[in-house]
Every structure is written in structure tokens, then in C-alpha cells.
N, C-alpha and C. Protein backbone atom coordinates (compact mmCIF):
# COMPACT_ATOMS: atom_id res chain seq x y z
N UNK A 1 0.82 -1.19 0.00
CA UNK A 1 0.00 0.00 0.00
C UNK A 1 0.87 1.26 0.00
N UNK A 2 2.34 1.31 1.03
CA UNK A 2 3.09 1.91 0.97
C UNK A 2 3.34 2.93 -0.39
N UNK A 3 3.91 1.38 -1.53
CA UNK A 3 4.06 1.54 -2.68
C UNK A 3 3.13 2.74 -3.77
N UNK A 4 1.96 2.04 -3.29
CA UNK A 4 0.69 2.55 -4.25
C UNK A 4 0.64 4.37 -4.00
N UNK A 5 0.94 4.84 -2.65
CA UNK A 5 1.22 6.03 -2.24
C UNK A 5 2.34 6.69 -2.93
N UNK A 6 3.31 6.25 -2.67
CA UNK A 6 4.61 6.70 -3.73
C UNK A 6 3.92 6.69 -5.04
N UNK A 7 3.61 5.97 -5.91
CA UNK A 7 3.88 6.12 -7.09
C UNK A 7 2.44 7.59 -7.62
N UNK A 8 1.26 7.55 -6.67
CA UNK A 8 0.93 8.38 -7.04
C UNK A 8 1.09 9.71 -6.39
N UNK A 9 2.04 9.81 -5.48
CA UNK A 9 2.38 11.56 -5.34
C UNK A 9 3.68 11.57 -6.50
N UNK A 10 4.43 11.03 -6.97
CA UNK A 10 4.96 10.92 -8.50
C UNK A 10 3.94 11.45 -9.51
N UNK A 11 2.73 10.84 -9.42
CA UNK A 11 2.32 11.12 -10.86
C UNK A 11 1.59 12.55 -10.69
N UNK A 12 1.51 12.92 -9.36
CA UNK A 12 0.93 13.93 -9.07
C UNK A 12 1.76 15.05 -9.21
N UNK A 13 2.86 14.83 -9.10
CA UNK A 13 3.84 16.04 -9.37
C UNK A 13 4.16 15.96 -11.13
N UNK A 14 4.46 15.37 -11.44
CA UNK A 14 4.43 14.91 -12.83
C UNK A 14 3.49 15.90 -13.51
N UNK A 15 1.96 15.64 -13.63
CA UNK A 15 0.82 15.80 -13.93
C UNK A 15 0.60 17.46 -13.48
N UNK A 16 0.99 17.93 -12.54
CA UNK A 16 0.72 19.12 -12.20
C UNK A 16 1.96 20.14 -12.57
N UNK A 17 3.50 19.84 -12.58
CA UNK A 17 4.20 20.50 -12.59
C UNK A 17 4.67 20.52 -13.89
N UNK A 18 4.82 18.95 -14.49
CA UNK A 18 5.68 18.80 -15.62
C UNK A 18 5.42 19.08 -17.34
N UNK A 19 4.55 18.16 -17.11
CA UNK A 19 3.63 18.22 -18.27
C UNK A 19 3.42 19.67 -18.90
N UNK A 20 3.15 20.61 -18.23
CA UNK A 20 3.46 21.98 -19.21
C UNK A 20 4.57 22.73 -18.69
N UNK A 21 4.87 22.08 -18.47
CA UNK A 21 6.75 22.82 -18.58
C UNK A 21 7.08 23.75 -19.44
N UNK A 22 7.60 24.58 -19.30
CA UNK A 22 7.97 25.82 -20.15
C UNK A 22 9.22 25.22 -20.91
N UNK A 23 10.51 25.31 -19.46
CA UNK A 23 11.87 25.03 -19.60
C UNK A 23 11.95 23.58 -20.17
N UNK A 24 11.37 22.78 -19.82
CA UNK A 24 11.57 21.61 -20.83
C UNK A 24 11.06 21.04 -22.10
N UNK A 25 10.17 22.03 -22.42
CA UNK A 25 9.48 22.05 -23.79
C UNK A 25 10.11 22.94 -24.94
N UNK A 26 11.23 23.49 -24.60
CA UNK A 26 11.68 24.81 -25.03
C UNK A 26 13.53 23.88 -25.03
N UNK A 27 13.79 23.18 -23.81
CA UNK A 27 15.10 22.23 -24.16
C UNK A 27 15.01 21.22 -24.92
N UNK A 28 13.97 20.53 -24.80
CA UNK A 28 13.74 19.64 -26.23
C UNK A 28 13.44 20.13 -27.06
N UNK A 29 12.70 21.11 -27.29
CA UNK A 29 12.86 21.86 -28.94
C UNK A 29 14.53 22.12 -29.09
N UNK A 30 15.26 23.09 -28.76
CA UNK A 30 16.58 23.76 -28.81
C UNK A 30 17.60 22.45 -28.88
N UNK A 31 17.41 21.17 -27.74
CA UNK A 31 18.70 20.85 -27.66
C UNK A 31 18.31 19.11 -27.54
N UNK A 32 17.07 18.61 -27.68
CA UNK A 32 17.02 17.24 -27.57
C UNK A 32 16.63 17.02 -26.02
N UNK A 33 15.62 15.66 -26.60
CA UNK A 33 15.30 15.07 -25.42
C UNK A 33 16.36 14.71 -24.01
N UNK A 34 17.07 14.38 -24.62
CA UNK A 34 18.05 13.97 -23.72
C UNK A 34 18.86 14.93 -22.44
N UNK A 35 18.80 16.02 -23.31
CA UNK A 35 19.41 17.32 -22.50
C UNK A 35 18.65 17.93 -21.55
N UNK A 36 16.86 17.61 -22.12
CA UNK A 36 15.87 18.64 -21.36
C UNK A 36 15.92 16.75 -20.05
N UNK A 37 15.69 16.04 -20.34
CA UNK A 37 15.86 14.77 -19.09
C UNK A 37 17.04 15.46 -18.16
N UNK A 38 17.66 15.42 -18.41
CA UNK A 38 19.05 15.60 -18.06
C UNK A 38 18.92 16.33 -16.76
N UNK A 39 18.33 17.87 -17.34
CA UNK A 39 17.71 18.73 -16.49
C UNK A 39 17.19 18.88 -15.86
N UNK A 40 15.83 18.16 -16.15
CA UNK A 40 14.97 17.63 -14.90
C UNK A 40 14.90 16.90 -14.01
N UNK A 41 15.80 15.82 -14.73
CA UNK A 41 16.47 15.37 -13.15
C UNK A 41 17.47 16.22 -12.40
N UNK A 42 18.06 16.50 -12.67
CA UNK A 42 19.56 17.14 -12.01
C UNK A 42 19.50 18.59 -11.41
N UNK A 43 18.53 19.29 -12.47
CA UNK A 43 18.37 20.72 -11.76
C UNK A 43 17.36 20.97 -11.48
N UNK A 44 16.08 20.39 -11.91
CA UNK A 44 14.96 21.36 -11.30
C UNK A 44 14.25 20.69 -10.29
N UNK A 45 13.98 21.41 -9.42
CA UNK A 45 13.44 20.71 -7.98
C UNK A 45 12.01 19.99 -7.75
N UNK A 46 11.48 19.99 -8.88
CA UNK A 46 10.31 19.18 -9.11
C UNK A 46 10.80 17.69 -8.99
N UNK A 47 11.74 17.65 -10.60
CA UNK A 47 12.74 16.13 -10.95
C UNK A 47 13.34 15.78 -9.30
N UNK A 48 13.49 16.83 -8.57
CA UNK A 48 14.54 15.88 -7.54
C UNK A 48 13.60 15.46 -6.53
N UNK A 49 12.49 15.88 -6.43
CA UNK A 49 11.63 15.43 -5.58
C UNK A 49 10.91 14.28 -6.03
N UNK A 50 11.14 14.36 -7.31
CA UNK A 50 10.44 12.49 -7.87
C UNK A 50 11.77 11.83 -7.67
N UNK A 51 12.86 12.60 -7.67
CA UNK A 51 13.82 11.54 -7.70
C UNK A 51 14.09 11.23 -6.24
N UNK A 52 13.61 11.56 -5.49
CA UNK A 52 13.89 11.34 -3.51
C UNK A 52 12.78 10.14 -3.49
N UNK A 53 11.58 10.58 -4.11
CA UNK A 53 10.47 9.80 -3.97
C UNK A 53 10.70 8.09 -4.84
N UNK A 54 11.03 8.57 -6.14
CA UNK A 54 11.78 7.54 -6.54
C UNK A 54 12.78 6.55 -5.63
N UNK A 55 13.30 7.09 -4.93
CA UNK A 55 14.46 6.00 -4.03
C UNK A 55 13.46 5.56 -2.86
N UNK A 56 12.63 6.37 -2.16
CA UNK A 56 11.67 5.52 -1.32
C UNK A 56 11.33 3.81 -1.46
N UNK A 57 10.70 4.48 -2.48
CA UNK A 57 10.16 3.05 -3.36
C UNK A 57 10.71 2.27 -3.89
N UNK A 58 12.51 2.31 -4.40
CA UNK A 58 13.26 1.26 -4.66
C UNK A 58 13.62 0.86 -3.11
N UNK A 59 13.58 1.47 -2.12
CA UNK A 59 14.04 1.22 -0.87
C UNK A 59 13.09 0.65 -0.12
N UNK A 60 11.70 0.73 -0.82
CA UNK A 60 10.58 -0.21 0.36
C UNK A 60 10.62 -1.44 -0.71
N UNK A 61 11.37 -2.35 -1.45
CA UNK A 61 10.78 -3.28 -1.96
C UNK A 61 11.39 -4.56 -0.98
């Protein structure tokens, strides 16, 4: 049940923050998918909060 919690405050940040992204709709136009990923994980504090949340959940299995 743990699990089921994690994955949807993920999709909830996802869904609310990401999805119309300015800065990453504007790095994949300019510079490729790969670069605007890159970013969102590494710099913007949305990505690092899926990515904290992300390790929860490899850490409750």
C-alpha cells in the first residue's frame, strides 16, 4: 500500500508540474530530449523530488 502512495504523489507532481513545462518544452525543442531529461532530473526541484520519492520506493521493496 506503501508503494501505491509513492507512485501516485509521483504522478501527481508529474501531472501538475511537468507536463506543461515551459523550460523543458523549449530544451527539447533547442537541444534534444536527452538534455531537457538531463535537467529535470539534475536541476529542477520538481525532478529531484520524484527523484527522492523515486528511491523511497526502490528502498521499500
Amino acid at each position: 500500500m506503501k508503494n501505491i502512495k509513492l507512485i501516485n504523489e509521483i504522478d501527481y507532481l508529474s501531472d501538475t508540474y511537468c507536463d506543461g513545462c515551459f523550460v523543458r518544452k523549449q530544451l527539447r525543442k533547442e537541444s534534444g530530449k536527452t538534455i531537457a531529461y538531463r535537467f529535470c532530473i539534475e536541476k529542477c526541484t520538481v525532478g529531484e523530488s520524484i527523484k527522492q520519492i523515486g528511491s523511497r520506493l526502490k528502498g521499500s521493496k
